[in-house]
Protein backbone atom coordinates (compact mmCIF):
# COMPACT_ATOMS: atom_id res chain seq x y z
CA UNK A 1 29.26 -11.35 -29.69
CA UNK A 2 27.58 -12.92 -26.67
CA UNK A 3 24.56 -15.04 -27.18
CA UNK A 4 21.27 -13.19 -26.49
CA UNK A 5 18.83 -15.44 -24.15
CA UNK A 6 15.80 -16.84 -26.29
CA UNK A 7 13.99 -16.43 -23.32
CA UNK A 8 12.87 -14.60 -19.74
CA UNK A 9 14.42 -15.37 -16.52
CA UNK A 10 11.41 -17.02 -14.71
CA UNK A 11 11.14 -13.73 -12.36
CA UNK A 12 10.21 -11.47 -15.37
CA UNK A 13 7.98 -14.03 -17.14
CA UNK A 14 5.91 -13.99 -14.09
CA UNK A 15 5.88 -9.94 -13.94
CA UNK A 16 4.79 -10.11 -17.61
CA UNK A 17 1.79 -12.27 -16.53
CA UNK A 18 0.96 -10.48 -13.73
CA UNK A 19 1.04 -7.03 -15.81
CA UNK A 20 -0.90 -8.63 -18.56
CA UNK A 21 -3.59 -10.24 -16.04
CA UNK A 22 -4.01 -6.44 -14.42
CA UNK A 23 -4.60 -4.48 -17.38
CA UNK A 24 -7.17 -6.85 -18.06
CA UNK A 25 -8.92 -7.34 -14.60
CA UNK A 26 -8.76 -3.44 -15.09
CA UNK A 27 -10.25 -3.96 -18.15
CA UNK A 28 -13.15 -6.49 -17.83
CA UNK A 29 -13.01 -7.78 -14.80
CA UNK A 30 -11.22 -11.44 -12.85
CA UNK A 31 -14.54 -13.01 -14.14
CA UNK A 32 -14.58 -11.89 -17.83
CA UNK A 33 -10.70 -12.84 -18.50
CA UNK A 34 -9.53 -15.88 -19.40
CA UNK A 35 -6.33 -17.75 -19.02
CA UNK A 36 -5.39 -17.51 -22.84
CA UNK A 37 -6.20 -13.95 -22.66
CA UNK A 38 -3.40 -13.36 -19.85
CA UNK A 39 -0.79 -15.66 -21.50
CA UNK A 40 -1.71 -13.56 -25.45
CA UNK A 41 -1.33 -10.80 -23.93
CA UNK A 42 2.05 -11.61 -21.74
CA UNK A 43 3.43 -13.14 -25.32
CA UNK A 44 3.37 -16.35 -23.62
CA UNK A 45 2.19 -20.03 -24.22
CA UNK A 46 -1.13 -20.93 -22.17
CA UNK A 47 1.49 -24.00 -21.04
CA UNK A 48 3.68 -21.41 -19.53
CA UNK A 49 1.34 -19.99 -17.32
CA UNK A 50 0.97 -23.09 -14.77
CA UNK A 51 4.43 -22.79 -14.11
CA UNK A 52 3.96 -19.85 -12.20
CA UNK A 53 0.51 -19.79 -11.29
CA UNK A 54 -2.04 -22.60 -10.51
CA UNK A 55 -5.73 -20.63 -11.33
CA UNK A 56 -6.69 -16.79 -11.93
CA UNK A 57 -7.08 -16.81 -8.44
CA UNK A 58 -3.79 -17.23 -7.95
CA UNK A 59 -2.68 -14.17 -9.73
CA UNK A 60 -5.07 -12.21 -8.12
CA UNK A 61 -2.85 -13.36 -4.93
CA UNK A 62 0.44 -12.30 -6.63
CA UNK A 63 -1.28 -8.93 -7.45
CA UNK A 64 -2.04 -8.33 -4.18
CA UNK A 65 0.92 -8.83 -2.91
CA UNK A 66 2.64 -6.69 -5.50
CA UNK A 67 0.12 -4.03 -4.16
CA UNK A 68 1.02 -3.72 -0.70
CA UNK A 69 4.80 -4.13 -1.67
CA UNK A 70 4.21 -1.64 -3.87
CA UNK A 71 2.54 0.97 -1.99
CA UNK A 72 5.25 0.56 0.85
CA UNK A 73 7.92 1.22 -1.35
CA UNK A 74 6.51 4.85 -2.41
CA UNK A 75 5.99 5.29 1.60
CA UNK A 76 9.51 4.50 2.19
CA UNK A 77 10.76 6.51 -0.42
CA UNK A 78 8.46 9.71 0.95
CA UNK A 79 9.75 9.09 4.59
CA UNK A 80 13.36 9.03 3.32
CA UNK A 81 12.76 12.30 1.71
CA UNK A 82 12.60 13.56 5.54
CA UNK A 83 15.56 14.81 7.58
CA UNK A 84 17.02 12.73 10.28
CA UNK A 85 15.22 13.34 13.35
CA UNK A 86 12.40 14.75 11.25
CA UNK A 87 9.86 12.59 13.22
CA UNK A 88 6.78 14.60 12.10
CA UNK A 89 7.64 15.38 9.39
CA UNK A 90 8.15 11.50 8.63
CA UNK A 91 4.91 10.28 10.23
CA UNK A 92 3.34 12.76 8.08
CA UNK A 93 5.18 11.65 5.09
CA UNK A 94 4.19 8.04 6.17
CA UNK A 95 0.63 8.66 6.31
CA UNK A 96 -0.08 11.03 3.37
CA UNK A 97 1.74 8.47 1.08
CA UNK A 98 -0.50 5.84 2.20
CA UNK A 99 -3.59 7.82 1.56
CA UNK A 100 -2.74 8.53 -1.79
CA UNK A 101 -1.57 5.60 -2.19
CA UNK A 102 -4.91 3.78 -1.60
CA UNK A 103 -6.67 6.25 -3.18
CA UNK A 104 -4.52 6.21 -6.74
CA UNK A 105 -5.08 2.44 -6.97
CA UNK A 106 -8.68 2.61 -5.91
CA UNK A 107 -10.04 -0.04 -8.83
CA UNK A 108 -6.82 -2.62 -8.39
CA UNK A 109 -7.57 -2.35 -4.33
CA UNK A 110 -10.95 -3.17 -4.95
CA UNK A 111 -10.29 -5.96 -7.65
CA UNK A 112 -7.56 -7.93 -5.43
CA UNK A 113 -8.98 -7.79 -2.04
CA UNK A 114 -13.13 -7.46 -3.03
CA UNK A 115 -13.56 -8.89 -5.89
CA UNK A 116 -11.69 -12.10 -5.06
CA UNK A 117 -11.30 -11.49 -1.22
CA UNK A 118 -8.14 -12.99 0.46
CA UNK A 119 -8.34 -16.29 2.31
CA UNK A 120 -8.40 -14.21 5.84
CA UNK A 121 -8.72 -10.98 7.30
CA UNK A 122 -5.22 -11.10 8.91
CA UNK A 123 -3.73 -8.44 6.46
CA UNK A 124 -6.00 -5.61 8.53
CA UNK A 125 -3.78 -6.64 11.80
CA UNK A 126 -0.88 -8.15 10.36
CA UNK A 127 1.09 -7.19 6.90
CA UNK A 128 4.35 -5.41 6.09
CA UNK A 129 2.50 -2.15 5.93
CA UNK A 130 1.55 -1.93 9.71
CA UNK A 131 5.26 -3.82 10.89
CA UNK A 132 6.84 -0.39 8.68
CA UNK A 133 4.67 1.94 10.33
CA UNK A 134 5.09 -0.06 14.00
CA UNK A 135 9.03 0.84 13.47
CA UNK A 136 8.62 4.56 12.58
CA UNK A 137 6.16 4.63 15.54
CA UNK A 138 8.22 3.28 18.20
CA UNK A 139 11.48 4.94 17.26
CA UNK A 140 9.67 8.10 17.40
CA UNK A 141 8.56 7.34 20.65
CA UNK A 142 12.44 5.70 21.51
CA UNK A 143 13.64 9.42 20.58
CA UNK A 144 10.99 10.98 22.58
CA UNK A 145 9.39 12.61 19.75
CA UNK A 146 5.84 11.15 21.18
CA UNK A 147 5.05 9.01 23.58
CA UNK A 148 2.75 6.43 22.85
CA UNK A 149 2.30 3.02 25.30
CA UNK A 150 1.95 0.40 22.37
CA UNK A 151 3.58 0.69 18.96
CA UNK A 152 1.51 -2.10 17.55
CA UNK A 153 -1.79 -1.20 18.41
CA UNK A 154 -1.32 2.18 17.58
CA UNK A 155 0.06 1.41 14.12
CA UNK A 156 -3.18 -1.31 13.31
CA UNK A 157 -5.40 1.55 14.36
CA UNK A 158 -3.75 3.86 12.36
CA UNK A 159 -3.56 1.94 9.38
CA UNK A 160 -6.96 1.12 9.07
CA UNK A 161 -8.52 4.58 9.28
CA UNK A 162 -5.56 5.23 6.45
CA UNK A 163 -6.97 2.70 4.55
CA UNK A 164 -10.54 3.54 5.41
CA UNK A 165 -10.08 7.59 4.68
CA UNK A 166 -7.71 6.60 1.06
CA UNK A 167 -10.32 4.85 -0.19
CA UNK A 168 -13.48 6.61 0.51
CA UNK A 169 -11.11 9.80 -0.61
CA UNK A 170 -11.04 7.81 -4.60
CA UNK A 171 -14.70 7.27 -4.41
CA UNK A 172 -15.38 11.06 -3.67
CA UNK A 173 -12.60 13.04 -5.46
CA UNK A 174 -11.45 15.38 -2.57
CA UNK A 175 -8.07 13.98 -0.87
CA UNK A 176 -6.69 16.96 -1.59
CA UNK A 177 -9.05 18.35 0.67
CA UNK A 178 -9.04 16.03 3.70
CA UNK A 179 -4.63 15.21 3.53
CA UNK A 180 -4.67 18.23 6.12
CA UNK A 181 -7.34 16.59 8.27
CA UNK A 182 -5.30 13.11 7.49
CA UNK A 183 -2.23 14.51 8.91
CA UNK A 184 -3.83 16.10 11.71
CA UNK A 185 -5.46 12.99 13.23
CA UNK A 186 -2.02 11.19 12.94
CA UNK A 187 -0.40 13.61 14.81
CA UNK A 188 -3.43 13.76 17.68
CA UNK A 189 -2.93 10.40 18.10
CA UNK A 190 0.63 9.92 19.15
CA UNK A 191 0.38 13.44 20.78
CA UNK A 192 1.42 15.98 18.48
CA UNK A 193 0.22 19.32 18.27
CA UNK A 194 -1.54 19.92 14.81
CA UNK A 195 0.58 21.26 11.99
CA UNK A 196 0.57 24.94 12.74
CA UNK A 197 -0.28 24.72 16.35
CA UNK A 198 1.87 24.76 19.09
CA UNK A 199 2.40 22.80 22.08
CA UNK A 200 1.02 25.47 24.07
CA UNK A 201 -2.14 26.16 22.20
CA UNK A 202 -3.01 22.95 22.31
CA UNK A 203 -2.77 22.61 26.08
CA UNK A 204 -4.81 25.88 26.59
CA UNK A 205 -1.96 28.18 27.77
């Protein structure tokens, strides 16, 4: 019989950590946990905890990263669920994901990037949420599904009133009420008639 490890590859005793130290930001709050509270509740020595993180702080970092790797994976995964050549059906895919997204994970949004703010504002211009939706937006407009002059721009822009709209949708209960209006404004912006409205009753004909 093979030998059963005594203990976690490094990789999973750092996902136990981080899993222990959300539940209890969740919880309490950064400021009410402790270190030994993170490493009891991983099933970890206090010891073992510096060799993956330096402070609570650092978690929080981790977290947040998790978050937005997170939250891209379930937009992948909703996009993919789209038809090749599908391109509005896939931008609305992209954006409705993101909205619930934020608005599912209200409290951990606001505990990683309020409650102990990042080091810089650079994530609202530059993180692997916009570069995913700068892709889908300029091989949409590389098929000529829209035409839009700047990928980039357009996908900051768009992110941010995702982001904006997700979260303010948590605080007041009714997503389900605004995802129309959501996908609407996406499609206004590269172009697209609204869902339900043609090409020709948008331009007046």
């Amino acid at each position: 019989m093979p030998t059963k490890p005594r203990t976690k590859p490094p990789h999973e005793r750092r996902e136990d950590l981080m899993n222990a130290a959300e539940r209890l930001f969740l919880d309490q709050g950064v400021a009410s946990t402790t270190i030994e509270q993170i490493t009891a509740g991983a099933g970890v020595a206090k010891g073992s905890f510096y060799l993956h993180f330096s402070s609570k702080e650092d978690v929080v970092g981790g977290l947040r990263q998790r978050f937005v790797a997170t939250l891209l994976d379930t937009i992948n995964a909703a996009v993919e669920r789209r038809a090749d050549g599908d391109w509005s059906g896939k931008l609305a895919a992209w954006a409705t994901a993101c909205g619930r997204g934020y608005a599912a994970s209200a409290r951990l949004h606001e505990i990683v990037f309020h409650d102990v703010p990042p080091p810089s504002l650079d994530g609202l211009a530059d993180n692997i949420l916009i570069d995913d939706l700068t892709r889908l937006l300029a091989d949409g407009d590389q098929q000529e599904a829209w035409t839009i002059a700047d990928a980039r721009f357009t996908a900051v822009f768009l992110f941010n009133a995702l982001h904006g709209v997700g979260l303010d949708a948590a605080q007041t209960g009714r997503l389900d009420v605004i995802e129309p209006r959501i996908v609407e404004h996406c499609f206004r912006l590269v172009g697209l008639p609204a869902p339900g409205e043609s090409a020709a009753d948008e331009s007046g004909a």
